[in-house]
N, C-alpha and C. Protein backbone atom coordinates (compact mmCIF):
# COMPACT_ATOMS: atom_id res chain seq x y z
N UNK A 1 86.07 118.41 54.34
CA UNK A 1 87.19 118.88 55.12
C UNK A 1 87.17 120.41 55.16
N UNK A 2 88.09 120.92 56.19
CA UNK A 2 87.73 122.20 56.41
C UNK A 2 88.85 122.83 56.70
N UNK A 3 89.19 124.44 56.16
CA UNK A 3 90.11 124.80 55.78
C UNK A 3 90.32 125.92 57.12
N UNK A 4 91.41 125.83 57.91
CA UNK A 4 91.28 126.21 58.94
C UNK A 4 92.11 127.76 58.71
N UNK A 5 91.57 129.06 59.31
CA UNK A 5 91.83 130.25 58.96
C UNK A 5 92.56 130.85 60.45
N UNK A 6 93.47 131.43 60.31
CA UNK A 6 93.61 132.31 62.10
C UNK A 6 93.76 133.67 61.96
N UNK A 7 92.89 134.56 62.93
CA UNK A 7 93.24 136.15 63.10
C UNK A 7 94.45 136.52 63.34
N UNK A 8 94.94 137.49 63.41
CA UNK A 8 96.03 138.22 63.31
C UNK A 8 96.33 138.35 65.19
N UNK A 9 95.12 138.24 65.55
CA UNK A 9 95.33 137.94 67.15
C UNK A 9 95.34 136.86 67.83
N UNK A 10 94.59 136.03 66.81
CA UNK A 10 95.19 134.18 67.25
C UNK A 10 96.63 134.08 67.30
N UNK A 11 97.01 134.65 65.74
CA UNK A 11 98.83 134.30 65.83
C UNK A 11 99.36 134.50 66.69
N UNK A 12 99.26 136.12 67.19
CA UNK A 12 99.78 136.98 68.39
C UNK A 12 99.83 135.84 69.74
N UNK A 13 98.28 135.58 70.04
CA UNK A 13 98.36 134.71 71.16
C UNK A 13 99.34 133.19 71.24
N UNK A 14 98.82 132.76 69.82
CA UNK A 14 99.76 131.18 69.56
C UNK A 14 101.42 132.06 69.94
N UNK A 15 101.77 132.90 69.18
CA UNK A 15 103.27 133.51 69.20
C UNK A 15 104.07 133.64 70.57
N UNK A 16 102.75 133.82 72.31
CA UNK A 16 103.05 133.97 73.04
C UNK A 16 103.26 132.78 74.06
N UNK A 17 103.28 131.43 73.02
CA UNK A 17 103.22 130.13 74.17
C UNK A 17 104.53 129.60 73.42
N UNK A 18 104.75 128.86 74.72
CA UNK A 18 106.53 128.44 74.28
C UNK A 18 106.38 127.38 72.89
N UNK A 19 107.42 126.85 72.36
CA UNK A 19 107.78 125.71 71.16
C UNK A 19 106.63 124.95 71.36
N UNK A 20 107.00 123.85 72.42
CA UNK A 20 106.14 122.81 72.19
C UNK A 20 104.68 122.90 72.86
N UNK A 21 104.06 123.95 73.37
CA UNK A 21 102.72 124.19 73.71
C UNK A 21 102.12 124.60 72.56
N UNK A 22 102.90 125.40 71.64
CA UNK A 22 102.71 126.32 69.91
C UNK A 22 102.04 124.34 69.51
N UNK A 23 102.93 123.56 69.35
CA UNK A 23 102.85 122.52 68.75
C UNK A 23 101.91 121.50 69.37
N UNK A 24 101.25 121.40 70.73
CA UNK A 24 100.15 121.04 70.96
C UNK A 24 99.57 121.21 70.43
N UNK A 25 99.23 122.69 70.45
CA UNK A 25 98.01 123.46 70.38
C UNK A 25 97.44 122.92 68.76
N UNK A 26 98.38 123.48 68.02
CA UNK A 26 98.42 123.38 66.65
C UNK A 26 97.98 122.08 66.06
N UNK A 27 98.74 121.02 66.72
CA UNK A 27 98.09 119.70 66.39
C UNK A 27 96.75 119.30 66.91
N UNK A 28 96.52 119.88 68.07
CA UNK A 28 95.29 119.54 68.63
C UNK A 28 94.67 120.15 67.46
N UNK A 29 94.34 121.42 67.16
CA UNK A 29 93.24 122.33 66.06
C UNK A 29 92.88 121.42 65.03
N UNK A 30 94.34 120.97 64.31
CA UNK A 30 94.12 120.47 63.18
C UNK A 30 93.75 118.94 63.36
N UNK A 31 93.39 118.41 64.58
CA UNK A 31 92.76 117.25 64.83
C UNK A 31 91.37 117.17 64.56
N UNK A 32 91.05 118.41 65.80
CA UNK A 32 90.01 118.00 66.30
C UNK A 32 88.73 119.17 65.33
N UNK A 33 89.21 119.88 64.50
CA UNK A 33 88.58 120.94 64.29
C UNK A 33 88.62 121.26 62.37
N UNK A 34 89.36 120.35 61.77
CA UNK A 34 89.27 120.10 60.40
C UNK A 34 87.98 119.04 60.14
N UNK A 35 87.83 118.60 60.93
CA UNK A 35 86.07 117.35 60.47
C UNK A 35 85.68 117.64 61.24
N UNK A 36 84.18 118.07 61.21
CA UNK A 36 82.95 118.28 61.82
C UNK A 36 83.17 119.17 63.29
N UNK A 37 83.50 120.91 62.73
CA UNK A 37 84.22 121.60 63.43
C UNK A 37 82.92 122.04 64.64
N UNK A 38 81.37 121.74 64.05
CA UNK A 38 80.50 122.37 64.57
C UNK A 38 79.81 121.37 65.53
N UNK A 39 79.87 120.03 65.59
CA UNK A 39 79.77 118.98 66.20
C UNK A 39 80.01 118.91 67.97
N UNK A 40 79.45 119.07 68.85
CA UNK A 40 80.06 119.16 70.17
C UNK A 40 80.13 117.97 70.47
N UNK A 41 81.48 118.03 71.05
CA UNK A 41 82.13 116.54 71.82
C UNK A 41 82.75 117.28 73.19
N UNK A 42 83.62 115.59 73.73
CA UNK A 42 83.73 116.51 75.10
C UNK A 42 84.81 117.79 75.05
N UNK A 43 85.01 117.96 74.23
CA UNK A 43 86.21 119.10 74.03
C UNK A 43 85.83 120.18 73.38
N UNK A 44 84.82 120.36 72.70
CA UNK A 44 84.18 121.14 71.51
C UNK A 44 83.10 121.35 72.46
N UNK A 45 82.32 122.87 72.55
CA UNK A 45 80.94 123.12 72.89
C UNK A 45 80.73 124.85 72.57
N UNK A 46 79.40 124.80 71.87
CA UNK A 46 78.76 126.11 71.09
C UNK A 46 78.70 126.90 72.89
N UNK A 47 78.93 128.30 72.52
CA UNK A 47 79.03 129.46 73.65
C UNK A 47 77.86 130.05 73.40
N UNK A 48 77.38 130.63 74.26
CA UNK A 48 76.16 131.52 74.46
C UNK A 48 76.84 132.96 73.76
N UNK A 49 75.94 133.45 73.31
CA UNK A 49 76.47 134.96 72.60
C UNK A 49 77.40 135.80 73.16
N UNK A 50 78.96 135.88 72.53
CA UNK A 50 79.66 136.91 73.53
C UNK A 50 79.88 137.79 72.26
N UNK A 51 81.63 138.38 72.57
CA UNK A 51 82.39 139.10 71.53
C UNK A 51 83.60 138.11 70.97
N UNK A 52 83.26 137.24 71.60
CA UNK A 52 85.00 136.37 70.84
C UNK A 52 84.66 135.57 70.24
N UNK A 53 84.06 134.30 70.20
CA UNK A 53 83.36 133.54 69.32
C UNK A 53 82.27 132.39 69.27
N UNK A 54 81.91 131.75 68.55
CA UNK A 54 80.45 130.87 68.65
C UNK A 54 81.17 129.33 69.68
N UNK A 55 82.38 129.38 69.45
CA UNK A 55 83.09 127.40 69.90
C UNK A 55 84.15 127.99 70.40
N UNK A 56 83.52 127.01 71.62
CA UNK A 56 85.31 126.66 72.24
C UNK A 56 85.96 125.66 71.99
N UNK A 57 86.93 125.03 71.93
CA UNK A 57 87.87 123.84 71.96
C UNK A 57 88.78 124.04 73.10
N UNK A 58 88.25 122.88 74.12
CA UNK A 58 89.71 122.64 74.88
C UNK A 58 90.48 121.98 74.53
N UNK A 59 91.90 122.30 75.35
CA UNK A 59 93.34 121.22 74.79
C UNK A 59 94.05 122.15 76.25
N UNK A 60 93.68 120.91 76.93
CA UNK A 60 94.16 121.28 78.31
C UNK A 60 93.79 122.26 79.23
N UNK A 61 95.14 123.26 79.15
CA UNK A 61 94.48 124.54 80.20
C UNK A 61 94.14 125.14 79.36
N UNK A 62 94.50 125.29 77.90
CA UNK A 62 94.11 126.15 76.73
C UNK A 62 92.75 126.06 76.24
N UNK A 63 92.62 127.36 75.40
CA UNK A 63 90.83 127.59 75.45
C UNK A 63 91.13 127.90 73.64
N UNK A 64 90.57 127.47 72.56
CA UNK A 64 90.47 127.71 71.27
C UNK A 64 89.42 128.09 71.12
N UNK A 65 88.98 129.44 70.78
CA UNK A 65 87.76 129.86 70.56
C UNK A 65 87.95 130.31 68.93
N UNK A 66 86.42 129.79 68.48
CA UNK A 66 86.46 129.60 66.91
C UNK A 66 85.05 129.95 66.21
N UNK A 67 85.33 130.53 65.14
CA UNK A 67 83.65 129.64 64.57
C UNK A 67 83.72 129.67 63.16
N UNK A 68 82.51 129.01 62.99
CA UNK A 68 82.47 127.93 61.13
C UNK A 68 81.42 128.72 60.64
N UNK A 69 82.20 128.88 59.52
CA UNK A 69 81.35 129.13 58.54
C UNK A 69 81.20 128.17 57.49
N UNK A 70 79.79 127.87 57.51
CA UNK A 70 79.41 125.84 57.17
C UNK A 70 79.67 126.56 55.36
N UNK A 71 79.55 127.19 55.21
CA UNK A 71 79.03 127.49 53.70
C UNK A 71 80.22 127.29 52.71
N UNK A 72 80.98 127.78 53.53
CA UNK A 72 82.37 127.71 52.50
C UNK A 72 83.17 127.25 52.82
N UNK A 73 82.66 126.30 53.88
CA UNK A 73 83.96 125.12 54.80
C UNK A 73 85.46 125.80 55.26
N UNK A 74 85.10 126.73 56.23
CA UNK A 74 85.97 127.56 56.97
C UNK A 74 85.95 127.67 58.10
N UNK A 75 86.99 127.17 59.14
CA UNK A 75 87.14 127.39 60.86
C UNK A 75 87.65 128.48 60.96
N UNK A 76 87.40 129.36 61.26
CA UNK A 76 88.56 130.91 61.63
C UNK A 76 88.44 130.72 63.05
N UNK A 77 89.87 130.77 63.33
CA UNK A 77 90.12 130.83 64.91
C UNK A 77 90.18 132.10 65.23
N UNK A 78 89.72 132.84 66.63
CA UNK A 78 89.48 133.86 66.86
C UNK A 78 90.36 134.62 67.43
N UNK A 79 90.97 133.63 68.66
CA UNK A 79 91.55 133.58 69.87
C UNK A 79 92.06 132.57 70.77
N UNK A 80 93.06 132.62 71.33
CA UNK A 80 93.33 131.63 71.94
C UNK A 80 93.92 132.01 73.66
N UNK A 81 93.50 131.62 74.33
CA UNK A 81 93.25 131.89 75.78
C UNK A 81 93.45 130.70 76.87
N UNK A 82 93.85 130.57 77.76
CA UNK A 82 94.31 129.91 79.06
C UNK A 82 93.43 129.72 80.10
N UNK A 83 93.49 128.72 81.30
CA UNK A 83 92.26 128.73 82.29
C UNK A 83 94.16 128.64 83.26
N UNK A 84 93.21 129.77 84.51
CA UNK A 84 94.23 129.65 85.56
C UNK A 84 92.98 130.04 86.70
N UNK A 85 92.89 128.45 87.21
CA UNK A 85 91.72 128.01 87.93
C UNK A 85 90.61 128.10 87.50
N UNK A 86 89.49 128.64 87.89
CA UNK A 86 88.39 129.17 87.11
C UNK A 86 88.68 130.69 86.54
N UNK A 87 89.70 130.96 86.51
CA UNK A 87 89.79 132.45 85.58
C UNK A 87 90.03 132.11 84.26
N UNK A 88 89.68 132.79 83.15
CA UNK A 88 89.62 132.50 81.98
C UNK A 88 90.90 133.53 81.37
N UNK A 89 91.80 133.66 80.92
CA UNK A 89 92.32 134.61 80.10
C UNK A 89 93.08 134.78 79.00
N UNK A 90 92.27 135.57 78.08
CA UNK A 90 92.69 136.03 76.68
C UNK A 90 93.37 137.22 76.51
N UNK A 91 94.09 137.24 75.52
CA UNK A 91 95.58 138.45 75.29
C UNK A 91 95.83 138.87 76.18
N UNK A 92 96.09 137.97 77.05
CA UNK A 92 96.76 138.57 78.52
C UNK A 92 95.60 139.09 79.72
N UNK A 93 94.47 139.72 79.25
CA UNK A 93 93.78 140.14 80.49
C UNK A 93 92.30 139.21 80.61
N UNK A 94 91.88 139.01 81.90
CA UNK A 94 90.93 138.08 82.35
C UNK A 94 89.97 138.75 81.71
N UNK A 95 88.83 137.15 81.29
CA UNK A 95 87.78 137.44 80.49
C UNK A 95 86.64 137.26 81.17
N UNK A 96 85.57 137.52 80.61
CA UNK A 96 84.20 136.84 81.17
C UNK A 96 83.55 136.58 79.96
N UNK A 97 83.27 135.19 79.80
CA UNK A 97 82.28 134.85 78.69
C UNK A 97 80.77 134.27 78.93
């Protein structure tokens, strides 16, 4: 099992979605991302090299970007970000990954 960690800018972002999207989100993570965080399924898939992180997790329009560190059984979430159409966006301004 795996001990799930969040940045100080994950919070920020989780802080900026209403009650019960906070509580999606949150339940989704700790679903899908406490066992076999590195595993791609249809919701989980490894990113090509950016600045935000190695995994995404979808949960809807929401984007969980994460990565594991296998060694000491740790998910640190990085960021958490929105799709509005094909635009991607994190802490508020559109991304490109």
């Amino acid at each position: 099992m795996y001990e799930i960690e969040y940045t100080a800018q994950a919070l920020d972002d989780l802080a900026s979605l209403r009650k019960f999207e906070q509580k999606q989100v949150m339940d989704e993570i700790d679903a899908q991302l406490k066992h076999e965080p590195n595993v791609e399924t249809r919701n989980r898939k490894r990113l090509r090299p950016n600045d935000v992180a190695q995994w995404e997790l979808r949960i809807g329009m929401f984007r969980v970007f994460y990565d594991v560190r296998e060694e000491v059984k740790i998910v640190k979430v990085e960021a958490l970000g929105h799709k509005e159409g094909n635009k991607l966006f994190i802490h508020g301004e559109e991304y490109e990954l």
